[in-house]
ModelCIF file with pLDDT and N, C-alpha, C, O atoms, coordinates in Angstrom:
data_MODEL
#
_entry.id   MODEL 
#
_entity.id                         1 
_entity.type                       polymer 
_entity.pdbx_number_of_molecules   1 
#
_entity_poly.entity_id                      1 
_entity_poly.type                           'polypeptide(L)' 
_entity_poly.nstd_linkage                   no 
_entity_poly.nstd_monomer                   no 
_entity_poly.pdbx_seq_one_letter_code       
;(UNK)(UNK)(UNK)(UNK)(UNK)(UNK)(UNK)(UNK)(UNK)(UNK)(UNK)(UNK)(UNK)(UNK)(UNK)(UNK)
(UNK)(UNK)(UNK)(UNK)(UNK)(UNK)(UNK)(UNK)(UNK)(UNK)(UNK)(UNK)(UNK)(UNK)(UNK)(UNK)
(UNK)(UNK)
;
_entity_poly.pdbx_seq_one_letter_code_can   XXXXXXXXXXXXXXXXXXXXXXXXXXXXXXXXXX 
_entity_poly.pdbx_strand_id                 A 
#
loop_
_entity_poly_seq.entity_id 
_entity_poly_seq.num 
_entity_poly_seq.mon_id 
_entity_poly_seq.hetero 
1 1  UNK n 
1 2  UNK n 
1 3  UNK n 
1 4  UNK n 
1 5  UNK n 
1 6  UNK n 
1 7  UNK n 
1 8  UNK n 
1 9  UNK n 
1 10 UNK n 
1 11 UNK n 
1 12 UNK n 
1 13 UNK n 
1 14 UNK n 
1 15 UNK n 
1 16 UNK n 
1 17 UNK n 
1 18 UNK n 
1 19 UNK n 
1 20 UNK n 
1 21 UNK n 
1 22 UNK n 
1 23 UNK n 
1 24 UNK n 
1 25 UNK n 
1 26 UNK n 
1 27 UNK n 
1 28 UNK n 
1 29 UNK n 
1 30 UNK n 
1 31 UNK n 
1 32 UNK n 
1 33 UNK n 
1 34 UNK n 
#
_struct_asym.id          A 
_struct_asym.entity_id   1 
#
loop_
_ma_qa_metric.id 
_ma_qa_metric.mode 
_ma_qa_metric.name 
_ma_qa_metric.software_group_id 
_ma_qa_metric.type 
1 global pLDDT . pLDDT 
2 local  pLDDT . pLDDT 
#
_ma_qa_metric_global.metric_id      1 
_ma_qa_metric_global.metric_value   96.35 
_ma_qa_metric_global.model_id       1 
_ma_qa_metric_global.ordinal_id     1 
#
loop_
_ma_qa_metric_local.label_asym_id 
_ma_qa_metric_local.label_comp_id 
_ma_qa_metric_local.label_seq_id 
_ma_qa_metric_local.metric_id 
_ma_qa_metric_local.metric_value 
_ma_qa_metric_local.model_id 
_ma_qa_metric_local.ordinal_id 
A UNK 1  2 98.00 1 1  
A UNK 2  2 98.00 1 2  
A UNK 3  2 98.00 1 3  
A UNK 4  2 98.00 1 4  
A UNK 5  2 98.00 1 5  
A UNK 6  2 98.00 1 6  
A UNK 7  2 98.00 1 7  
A UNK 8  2 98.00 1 8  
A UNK 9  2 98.00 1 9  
A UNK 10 2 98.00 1 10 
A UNK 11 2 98.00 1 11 
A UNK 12 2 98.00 1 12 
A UNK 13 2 98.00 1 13 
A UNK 14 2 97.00 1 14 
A UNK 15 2 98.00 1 15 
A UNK 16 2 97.00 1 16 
A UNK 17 2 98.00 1 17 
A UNK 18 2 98.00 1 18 
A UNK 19 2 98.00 1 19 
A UNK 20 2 98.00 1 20 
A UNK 21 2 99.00 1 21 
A UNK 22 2 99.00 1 22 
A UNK 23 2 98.00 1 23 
A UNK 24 2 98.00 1 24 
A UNK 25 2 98.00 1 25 
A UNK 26 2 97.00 1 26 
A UNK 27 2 95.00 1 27 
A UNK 28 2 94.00 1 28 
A UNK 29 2 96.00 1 29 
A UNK 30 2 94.00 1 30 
A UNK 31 2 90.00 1 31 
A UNK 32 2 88.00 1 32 
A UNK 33 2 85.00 1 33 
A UNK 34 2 87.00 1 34 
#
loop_
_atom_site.group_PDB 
_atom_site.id 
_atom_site.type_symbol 
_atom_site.label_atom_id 
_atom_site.label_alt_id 
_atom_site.label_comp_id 
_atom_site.label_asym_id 
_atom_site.label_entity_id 
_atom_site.label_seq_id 
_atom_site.pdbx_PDB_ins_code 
_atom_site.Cartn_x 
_atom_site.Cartn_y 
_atom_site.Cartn_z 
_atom_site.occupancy 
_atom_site.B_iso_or_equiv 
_atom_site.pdbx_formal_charge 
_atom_site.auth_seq_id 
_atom_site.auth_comp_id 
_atom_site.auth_asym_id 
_atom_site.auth_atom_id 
_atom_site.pdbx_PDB_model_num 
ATOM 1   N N  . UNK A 1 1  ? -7.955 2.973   4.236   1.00 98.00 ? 1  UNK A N  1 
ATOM 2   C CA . UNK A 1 1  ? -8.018 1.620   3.673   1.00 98.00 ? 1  UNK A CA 1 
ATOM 3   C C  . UNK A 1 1  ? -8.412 1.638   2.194   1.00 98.00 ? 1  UNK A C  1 
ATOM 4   O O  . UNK A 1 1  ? -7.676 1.160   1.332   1.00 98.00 ? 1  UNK A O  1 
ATOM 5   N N  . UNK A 1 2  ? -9.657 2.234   1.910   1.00 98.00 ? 2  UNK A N  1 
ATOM 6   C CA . UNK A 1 2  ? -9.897 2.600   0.628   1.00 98.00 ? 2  UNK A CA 1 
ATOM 7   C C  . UNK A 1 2  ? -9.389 3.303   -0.307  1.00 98.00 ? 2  UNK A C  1 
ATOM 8   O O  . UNK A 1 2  ? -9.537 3.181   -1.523  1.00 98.00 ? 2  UNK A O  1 
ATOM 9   N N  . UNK A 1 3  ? -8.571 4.309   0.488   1.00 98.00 ? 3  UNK A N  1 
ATOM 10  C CA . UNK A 1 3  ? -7.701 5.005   -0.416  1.00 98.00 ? 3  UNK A CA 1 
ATOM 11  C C  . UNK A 1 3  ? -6.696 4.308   -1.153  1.00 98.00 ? 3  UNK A C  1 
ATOM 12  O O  . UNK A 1 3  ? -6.607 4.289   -2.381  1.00 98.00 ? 3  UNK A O  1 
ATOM 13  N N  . UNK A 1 4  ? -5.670 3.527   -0.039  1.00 98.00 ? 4  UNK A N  1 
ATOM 14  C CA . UNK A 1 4  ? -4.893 2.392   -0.115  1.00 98.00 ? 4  UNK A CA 1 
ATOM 15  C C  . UNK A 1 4  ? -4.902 1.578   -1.411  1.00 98.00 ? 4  UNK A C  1 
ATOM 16  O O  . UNK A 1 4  ? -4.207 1.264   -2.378  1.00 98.00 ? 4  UNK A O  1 
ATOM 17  N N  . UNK A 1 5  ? -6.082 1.427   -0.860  1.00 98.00 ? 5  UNK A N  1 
ATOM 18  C CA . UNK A 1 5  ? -6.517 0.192   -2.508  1.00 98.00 ? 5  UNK A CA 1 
ATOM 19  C C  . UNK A 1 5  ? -6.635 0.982   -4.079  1.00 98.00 ? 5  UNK A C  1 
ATOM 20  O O  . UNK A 1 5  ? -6.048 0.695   -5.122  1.00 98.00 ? 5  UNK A O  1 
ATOM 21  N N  . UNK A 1 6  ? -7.384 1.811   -3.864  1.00 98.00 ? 6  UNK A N  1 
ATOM 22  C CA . UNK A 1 6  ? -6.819 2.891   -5.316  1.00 98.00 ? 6  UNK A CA 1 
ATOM 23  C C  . UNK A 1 6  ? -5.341 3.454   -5.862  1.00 98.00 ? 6  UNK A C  1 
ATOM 24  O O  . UNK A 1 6  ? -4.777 3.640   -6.941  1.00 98.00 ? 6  UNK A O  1 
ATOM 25  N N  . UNK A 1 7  ? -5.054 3.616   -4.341  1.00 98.00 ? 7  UNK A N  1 
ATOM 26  C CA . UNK A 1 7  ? -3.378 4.075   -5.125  1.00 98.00 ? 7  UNK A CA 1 
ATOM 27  C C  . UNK A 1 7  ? -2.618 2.742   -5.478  1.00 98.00 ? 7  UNK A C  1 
ATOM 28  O O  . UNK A 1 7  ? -2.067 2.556   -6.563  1.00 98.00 ? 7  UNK A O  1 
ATOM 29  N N  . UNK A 1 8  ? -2.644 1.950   -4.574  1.00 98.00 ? 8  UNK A N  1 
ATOM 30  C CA . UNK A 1 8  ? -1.863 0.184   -5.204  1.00 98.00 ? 8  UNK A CA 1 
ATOM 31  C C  . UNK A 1 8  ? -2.356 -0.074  -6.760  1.00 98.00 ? 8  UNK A C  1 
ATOM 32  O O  . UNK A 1 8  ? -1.613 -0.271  -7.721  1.00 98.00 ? 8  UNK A O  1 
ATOM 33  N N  . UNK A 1 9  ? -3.922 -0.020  -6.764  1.00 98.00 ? 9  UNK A N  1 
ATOM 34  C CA . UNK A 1 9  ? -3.908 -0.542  -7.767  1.00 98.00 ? 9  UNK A CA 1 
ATOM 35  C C  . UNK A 1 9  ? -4.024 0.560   -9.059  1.00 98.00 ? 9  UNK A C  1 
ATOM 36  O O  . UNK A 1 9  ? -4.414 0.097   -10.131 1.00 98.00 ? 9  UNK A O  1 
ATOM 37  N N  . UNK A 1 10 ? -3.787 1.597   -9.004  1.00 98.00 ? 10 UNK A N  1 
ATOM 38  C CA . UNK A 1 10 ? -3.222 2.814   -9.933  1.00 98.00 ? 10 UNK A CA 1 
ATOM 39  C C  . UNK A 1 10 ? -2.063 3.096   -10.214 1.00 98.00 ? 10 UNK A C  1 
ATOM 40  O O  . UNK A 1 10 ? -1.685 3.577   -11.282 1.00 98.00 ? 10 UNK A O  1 
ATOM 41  N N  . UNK A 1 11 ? -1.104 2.697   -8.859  1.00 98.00 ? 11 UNK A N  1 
ATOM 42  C CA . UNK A 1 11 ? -0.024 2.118   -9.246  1.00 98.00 ? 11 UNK A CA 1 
ATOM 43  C C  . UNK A 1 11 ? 0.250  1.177   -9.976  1.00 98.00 ? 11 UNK A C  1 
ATOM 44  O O  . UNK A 1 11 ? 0.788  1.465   -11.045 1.00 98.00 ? 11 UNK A O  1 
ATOM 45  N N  . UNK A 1 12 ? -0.028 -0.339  -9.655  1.00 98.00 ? 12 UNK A N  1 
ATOM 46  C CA . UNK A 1 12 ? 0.251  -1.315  -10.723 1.00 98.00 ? 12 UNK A CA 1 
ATOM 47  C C  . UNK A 1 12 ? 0.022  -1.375  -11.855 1.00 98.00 ? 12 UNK A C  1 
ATOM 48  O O  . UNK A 1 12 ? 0.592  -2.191  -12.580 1.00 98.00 ? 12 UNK A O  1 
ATOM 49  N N  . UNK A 1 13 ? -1.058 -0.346  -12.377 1.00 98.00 ? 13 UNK A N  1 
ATOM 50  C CA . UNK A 1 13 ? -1.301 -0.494  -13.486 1.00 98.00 ? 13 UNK A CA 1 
ATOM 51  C C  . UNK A 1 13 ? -0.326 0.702   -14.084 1.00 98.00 ? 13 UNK A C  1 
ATOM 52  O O  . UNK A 1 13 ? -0.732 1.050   -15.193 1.00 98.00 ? 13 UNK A O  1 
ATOM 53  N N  . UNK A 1 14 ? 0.864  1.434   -13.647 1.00 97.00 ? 14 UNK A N  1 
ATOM 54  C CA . UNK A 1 14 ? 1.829  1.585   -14.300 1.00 97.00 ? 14 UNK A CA 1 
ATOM 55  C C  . UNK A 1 14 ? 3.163  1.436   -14.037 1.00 97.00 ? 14 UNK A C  1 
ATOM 56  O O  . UNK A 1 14 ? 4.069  2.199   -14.370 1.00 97.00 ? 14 UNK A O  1 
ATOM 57  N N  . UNK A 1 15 ? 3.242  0.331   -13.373 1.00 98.00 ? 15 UNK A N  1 
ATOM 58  C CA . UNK A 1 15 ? 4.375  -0.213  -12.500 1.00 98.00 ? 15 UNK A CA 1 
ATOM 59  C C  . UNK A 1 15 ? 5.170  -1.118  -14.267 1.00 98.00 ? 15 UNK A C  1 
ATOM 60  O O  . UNK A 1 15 ? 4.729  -1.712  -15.251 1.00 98.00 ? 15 UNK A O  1 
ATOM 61  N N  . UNK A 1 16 ? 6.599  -0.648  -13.683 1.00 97.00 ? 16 UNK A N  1 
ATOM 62  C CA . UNK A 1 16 ? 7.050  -1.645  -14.807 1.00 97.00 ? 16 UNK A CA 1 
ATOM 63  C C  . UNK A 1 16 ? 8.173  -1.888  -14.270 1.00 97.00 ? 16 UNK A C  1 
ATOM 64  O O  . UNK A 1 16 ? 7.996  -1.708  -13.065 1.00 97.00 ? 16 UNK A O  1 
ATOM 65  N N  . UNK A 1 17 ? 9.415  -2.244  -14.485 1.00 98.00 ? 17 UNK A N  1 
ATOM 66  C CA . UNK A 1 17 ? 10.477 -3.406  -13.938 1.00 98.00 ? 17 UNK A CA 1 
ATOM 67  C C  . UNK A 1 17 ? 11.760 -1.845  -13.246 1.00 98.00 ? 17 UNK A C  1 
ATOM 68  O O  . UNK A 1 17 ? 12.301 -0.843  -13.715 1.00 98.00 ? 17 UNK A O  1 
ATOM 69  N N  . UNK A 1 18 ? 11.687 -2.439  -12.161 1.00 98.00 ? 18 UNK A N  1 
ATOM 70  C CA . UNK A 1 18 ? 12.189 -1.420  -10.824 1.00 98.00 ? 18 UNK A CA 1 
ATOM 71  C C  . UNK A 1 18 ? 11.457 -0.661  -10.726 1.00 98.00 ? 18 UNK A C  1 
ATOM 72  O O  . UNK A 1 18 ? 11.976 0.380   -10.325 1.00 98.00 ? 18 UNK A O  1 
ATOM 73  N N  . UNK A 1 19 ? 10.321 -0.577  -10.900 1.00 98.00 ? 19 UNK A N  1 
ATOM 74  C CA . UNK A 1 19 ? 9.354  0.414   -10.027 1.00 98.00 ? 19 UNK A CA 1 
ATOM 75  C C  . UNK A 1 19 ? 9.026  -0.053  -8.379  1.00 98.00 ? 19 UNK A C  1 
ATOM 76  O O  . UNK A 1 19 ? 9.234  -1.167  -7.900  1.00 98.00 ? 19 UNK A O  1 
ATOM 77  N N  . UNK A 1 20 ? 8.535  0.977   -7.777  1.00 98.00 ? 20 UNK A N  1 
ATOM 78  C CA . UNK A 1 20 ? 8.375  0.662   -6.106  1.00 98.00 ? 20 UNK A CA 1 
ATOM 79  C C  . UNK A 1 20 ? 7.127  1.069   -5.459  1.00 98.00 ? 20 UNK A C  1 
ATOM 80  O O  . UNK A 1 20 ? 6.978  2.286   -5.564  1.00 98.00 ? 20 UNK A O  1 
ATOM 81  N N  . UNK A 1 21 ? 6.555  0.721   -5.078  1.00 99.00 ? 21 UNK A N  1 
ATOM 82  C CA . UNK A 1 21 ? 5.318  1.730   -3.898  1.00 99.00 ? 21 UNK A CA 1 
ATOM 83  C C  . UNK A 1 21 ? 5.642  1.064   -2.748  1.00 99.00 ? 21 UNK A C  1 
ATOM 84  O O  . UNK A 1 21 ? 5.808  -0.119  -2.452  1.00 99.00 ? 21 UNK A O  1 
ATOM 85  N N  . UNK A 1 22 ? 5.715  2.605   -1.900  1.00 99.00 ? 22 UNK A N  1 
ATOM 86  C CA . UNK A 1 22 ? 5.912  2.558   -0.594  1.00 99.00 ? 22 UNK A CA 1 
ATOM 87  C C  . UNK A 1 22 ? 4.024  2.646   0.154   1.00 99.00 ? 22 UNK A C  1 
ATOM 88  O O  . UNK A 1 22 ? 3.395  3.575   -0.351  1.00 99.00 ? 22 UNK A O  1 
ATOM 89  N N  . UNK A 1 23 ? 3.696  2.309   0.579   1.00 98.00 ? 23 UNK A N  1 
ATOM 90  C CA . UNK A 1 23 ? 2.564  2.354   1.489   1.00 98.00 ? 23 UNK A CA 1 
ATOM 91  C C  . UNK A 1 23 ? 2.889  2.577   2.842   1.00 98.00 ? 23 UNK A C  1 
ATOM 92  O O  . UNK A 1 23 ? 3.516  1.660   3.372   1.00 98.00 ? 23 UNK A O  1 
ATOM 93  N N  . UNK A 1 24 ? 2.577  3.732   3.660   1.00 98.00 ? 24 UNK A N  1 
ATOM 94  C CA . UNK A 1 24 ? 2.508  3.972   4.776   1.00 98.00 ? 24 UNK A CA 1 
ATOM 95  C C  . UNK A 1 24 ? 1.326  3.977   5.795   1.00 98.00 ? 24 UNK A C  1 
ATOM 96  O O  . UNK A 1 24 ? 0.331  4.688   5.932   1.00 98.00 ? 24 UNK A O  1 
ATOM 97  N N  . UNK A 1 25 ? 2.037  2.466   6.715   1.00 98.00 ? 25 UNK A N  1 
ATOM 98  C CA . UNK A 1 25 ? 1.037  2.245   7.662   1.00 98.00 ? 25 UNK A CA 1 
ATOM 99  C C  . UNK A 1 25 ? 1.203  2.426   8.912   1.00 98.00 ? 25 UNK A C  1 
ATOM 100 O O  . UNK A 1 25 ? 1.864  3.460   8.811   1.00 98.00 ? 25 UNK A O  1 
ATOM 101 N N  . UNK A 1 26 ? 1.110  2.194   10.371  1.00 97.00 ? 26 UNK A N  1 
ATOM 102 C CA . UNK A 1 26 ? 1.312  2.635   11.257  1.00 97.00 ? 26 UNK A CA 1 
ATOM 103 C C  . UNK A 1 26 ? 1.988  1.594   12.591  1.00 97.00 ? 26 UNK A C  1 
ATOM 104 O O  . UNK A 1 26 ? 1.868  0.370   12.532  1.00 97.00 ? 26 UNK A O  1 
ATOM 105 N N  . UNK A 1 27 ? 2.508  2.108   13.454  1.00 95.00 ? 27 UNK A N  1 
ATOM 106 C CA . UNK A 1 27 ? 2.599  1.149   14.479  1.00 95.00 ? 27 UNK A CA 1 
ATOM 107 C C  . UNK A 1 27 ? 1.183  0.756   15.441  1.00 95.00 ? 27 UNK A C  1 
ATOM 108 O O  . UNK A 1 27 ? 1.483  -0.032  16.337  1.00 95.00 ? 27 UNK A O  1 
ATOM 109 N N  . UNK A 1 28 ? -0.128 1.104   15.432  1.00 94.00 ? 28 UNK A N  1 
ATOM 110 C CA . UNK A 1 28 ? -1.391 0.971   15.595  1.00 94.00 ? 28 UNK A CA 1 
ATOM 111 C C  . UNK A 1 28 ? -1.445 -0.287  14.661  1.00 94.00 ? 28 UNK A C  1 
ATOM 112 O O  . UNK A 1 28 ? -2.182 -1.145  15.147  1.00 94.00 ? 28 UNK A O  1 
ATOM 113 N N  . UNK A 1 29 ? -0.922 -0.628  13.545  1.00 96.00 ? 29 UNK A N  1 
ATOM 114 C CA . UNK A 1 29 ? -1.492 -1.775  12.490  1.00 96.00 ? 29 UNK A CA 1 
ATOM 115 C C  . UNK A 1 29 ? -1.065 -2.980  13.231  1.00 96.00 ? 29 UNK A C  1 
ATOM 116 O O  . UNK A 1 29 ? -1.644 -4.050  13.045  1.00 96.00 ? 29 UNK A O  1 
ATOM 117 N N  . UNK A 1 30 ? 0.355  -2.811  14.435  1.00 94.00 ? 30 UNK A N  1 
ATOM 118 C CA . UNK A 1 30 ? 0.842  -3.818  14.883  1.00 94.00 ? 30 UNK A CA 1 
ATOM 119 C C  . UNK A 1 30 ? 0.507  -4.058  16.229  1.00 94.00 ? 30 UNK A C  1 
ATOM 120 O O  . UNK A 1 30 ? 1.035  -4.977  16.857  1.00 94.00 ? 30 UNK A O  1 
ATOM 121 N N  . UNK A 1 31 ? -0.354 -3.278  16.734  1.00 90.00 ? 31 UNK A N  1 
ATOM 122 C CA . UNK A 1 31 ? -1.506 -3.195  18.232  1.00 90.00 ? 31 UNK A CA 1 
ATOM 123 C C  . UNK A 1 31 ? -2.357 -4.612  18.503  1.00 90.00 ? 31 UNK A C  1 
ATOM 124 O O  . UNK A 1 31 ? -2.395 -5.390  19.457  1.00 90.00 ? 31 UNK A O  1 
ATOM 125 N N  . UNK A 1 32 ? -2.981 -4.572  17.274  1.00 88.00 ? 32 UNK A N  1 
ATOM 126 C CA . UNK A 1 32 ? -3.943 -5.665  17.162  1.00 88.00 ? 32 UNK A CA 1 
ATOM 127 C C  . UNK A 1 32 ? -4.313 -6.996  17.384  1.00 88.00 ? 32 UNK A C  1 
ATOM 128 O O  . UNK A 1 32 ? -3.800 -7.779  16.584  1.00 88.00 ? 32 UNK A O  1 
ATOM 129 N N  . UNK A 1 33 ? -5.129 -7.544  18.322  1.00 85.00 ? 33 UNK A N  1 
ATOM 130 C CA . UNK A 1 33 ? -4.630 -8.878  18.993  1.00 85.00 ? 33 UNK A CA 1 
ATOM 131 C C  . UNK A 1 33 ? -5.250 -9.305  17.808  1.00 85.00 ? 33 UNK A C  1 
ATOM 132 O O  . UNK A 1 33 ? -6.018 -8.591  17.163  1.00 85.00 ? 33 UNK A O  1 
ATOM 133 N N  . UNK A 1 34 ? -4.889 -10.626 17.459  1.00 87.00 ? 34 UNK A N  1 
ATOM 134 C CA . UNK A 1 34 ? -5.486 -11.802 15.514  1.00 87.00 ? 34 UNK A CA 1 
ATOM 135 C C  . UNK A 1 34 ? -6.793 -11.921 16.038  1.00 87.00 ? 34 UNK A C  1 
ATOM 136 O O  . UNK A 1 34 ? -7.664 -12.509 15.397  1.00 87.00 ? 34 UNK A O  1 
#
C-alpha cells in the first residue's frame, strides 16, 4: 500500500502527455465485502 503511494506519486511527478502507470493489484482486492 505504501509502496504504491510512492511509486504513483514519483511517477506523477514525471508523468507528461502519453505517459502511463500500470499498478498491479490483485483479485484478493475484489474479495472484499464494502
Amino acid at each position: 500500500a505504501l509502496g504504491t503511494v510512492h511509486v504513483t506519486e514519483a511517477s506523477l511527478a514525471v508523468a507528461d502527455e502519453g505517459f502511463a502507470l500500470v499498478n498491479v493489484a490483485s483479485i484478493a482486492g475484489h474479495m472484499l465485502p464494502g
